[in-house]
C-alpha atoms as a PDB file:
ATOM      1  CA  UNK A   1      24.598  13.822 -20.923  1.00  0.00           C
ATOM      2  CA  UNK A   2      25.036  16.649 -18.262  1.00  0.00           C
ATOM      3  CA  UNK A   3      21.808  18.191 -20.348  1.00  0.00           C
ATOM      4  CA  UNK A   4      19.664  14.604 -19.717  1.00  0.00           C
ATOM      5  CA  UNK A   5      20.310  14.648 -15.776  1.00  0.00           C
ATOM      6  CA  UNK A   6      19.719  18.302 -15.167  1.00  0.00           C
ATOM      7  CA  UNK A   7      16.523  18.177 -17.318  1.00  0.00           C
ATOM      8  CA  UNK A   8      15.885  14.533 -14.999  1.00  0.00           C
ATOM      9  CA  UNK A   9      16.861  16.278 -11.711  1.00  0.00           C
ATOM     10  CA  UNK A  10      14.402  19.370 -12.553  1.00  0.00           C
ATOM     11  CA  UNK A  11      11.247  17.118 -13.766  1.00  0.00           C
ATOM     12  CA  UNK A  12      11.815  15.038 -10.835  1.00  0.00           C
ATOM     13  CA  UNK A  13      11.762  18.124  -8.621  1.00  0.00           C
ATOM     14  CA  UNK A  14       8.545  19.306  -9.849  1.00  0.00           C
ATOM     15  CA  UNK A  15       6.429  16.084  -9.524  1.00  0.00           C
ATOM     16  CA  UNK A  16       7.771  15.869  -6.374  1.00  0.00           C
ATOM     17  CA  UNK A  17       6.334  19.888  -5.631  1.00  0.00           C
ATOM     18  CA  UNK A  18       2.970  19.062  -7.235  1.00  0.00           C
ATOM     19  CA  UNK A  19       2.409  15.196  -5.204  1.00  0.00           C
ATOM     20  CA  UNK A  20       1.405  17.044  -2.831  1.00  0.00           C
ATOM     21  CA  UNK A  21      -1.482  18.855  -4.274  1.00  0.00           C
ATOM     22  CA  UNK A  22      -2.407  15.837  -6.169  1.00  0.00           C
ATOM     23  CA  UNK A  23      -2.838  14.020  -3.294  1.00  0.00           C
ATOM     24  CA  UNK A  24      -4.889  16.289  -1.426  1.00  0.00           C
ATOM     25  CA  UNK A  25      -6.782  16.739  -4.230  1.00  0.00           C
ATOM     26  CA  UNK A  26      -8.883  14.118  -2.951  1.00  0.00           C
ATOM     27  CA  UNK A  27     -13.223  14.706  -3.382  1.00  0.00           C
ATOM     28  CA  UNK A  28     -15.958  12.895  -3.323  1.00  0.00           C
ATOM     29  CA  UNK A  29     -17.645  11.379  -6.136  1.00  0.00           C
ATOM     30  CA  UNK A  30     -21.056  12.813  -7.482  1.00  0.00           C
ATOM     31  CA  UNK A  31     -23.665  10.106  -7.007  1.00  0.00           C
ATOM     32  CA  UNK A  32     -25.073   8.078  -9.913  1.00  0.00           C
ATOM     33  CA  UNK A  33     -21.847   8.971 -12.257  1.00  0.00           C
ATOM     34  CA  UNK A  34     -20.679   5.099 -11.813  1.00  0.00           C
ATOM     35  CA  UNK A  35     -17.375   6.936 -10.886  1.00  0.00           C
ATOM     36  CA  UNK A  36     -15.291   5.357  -7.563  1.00  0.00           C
ATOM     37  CA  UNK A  37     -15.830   6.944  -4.270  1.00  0.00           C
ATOM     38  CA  UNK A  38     -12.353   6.949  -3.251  1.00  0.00           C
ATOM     39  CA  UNK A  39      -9.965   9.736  -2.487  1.00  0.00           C
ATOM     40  CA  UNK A  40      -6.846  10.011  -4.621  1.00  0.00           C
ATOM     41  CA  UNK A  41      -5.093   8.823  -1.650  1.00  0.00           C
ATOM     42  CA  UNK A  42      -6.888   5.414  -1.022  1.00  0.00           C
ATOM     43  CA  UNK A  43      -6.382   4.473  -4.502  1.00  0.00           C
ATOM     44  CA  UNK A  44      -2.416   5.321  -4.640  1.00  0.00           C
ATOM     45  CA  UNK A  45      -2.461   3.135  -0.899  1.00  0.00           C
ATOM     46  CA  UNK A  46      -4.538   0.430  -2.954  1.00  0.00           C
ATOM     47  CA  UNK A  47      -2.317   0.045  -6.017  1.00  0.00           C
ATOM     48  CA  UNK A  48       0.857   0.138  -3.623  1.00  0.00           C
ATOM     49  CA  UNK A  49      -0.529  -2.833  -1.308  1.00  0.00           C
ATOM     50  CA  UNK A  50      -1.305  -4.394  -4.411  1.00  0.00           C
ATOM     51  CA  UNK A  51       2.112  -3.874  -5.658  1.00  0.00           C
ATOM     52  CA  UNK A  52       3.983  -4.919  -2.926  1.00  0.00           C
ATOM     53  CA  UNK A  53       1.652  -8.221  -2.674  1.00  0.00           C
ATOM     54  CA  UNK A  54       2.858  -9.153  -6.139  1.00  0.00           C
ATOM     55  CA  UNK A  55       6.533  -8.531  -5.458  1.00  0.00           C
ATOM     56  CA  UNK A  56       5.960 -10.697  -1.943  1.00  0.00           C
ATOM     57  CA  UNK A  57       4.492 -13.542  -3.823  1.00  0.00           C
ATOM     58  CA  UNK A  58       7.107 -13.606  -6.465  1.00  0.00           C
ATOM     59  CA  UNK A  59       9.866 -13.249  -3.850  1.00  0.00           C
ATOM     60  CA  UNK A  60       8.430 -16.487  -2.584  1.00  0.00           C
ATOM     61  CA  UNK A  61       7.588 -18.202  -5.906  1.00  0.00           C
ATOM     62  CA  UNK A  62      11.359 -17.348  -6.308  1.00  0.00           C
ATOM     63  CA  UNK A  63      12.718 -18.509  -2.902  1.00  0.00           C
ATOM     64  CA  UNK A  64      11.157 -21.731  -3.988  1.00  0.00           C
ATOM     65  CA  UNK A  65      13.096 -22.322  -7.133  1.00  0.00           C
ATOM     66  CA  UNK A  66      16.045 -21.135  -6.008  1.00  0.00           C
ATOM     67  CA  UNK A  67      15.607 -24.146  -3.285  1.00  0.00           C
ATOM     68  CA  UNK A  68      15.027 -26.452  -5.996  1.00  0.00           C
ATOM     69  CA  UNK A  69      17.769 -24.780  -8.220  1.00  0.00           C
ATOM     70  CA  UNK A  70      20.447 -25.757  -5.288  1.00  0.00           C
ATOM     71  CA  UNK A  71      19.100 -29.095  -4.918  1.00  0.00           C
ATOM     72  CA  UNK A  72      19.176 -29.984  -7.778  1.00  0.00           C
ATOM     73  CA  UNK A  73      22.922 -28.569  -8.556  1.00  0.00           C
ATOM     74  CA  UNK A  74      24.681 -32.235  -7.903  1.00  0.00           C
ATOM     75  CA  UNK A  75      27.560 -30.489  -6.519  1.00  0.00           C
ATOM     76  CA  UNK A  76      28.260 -28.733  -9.818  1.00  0.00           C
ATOM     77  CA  UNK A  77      29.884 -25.164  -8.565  1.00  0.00           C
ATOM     78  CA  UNK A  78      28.387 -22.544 -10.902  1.00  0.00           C
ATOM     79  CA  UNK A  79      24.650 -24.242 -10.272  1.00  0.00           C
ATOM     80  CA  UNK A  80      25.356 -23.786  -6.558  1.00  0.00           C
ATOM     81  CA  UNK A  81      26.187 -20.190  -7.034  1.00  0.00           C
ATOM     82  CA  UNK A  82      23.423 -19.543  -9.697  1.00  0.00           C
ATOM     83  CA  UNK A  83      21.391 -21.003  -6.638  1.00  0.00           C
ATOM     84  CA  UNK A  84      22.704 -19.118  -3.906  1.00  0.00           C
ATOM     85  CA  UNK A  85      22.094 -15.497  -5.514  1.00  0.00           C
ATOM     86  CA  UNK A  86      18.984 -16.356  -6.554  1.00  0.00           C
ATOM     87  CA  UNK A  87      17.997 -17.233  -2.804  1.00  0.00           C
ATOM     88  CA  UNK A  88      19.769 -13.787  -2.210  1.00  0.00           C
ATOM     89  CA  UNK A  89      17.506 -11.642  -4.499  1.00  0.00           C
ATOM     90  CA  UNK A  90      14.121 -13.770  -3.631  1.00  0.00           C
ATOM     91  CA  UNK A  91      15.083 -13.012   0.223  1.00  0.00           C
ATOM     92  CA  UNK A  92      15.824  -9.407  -0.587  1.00  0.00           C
ATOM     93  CA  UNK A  93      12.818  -9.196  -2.702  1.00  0.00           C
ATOM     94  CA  UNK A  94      10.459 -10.272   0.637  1.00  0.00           C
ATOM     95  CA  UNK A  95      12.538  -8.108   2.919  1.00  0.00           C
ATOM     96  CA  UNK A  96      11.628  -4.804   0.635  1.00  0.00           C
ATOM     97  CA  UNK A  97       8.212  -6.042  -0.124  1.00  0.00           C
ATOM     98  CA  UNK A  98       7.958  -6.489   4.192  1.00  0.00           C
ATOM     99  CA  UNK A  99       9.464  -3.211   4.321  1.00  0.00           C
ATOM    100  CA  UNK A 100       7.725  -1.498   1.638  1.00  0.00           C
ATOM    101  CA  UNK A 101       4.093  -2.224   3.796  1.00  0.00           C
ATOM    102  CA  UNK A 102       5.184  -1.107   7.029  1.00  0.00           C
ATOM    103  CA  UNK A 103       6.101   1.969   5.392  1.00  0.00           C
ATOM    104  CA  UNK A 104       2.909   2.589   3.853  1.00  0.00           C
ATOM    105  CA  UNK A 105       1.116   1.855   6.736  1.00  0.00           C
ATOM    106  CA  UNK A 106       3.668   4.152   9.011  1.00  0.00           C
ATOM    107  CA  UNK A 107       3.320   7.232   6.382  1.00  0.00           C
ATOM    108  CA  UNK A 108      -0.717   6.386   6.282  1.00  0.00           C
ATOM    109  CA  UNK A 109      -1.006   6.383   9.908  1.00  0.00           C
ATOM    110  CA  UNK A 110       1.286   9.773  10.538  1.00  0.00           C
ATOM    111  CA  UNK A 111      -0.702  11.811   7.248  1.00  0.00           C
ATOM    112  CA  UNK A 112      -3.704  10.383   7.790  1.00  0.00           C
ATOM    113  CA  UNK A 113      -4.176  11.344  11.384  1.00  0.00           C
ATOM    114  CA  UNK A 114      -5.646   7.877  12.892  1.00  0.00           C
ATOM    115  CA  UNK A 115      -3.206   7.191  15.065  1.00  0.00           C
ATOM    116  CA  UNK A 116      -2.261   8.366  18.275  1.00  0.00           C
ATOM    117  CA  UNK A 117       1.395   6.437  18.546  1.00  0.00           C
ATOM    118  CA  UNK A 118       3.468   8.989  16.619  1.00  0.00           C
END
């Protein structure tokens, strides 16, 4: 076990020493290679909003039947709580979604060099 988290703990600490160059890795695309013309970091920013949208949408989708879920519980005590903690983790879901994009856009402002308000 002790073997498993070390070998976790020193994997982790090397993609974490080599994001960096991956990211600044970034080059433009020679022409007519039908290749995209995005840096490596507007793609990672791409899939993350993307990512982030689907967890916001599902958060929702699941606030939703949660409200129906407690509705619907006719006072029985163990649909009511079934209801309430899925309202709990479809709130918490948005809130980290909400969070997750203003951190994206805070780290892609500060790296990116765009904006003058940090």
């Amino acid at each position: 076990m002790k073997n498993k988290i070390k070998m976790f703990a020193a994997s982790s600490a090397v993609m974490m020493m080599a994001l960096p160059a991956l990211v600044s890795a970034a080059f433009a695309a020679p022409t007519g290679t039908g290749l995209p013309a995005g840096s490596i970091t507007s793609i990672i920013t791409n899939i993350m909003n993307w990512l982030l949208m689907l967890v916001g949408i599902i958060g929702v989708i699941g606030f939703a039947i949660a409200g129906i879920l407690y509705l619907t519980a006719a006072g029985d005590d163990t649909a009511i709580e079934r209801a309430k903690s899925a309202m709990m983790y479809s709130i918490i879901g948005v809130i980290v979604a909400i969070i997750g994009v203003v951190v994206i856009q805070a780290v892609q402002g500060m790296l990116g060099g765009s904006s003058t308000t940090y």
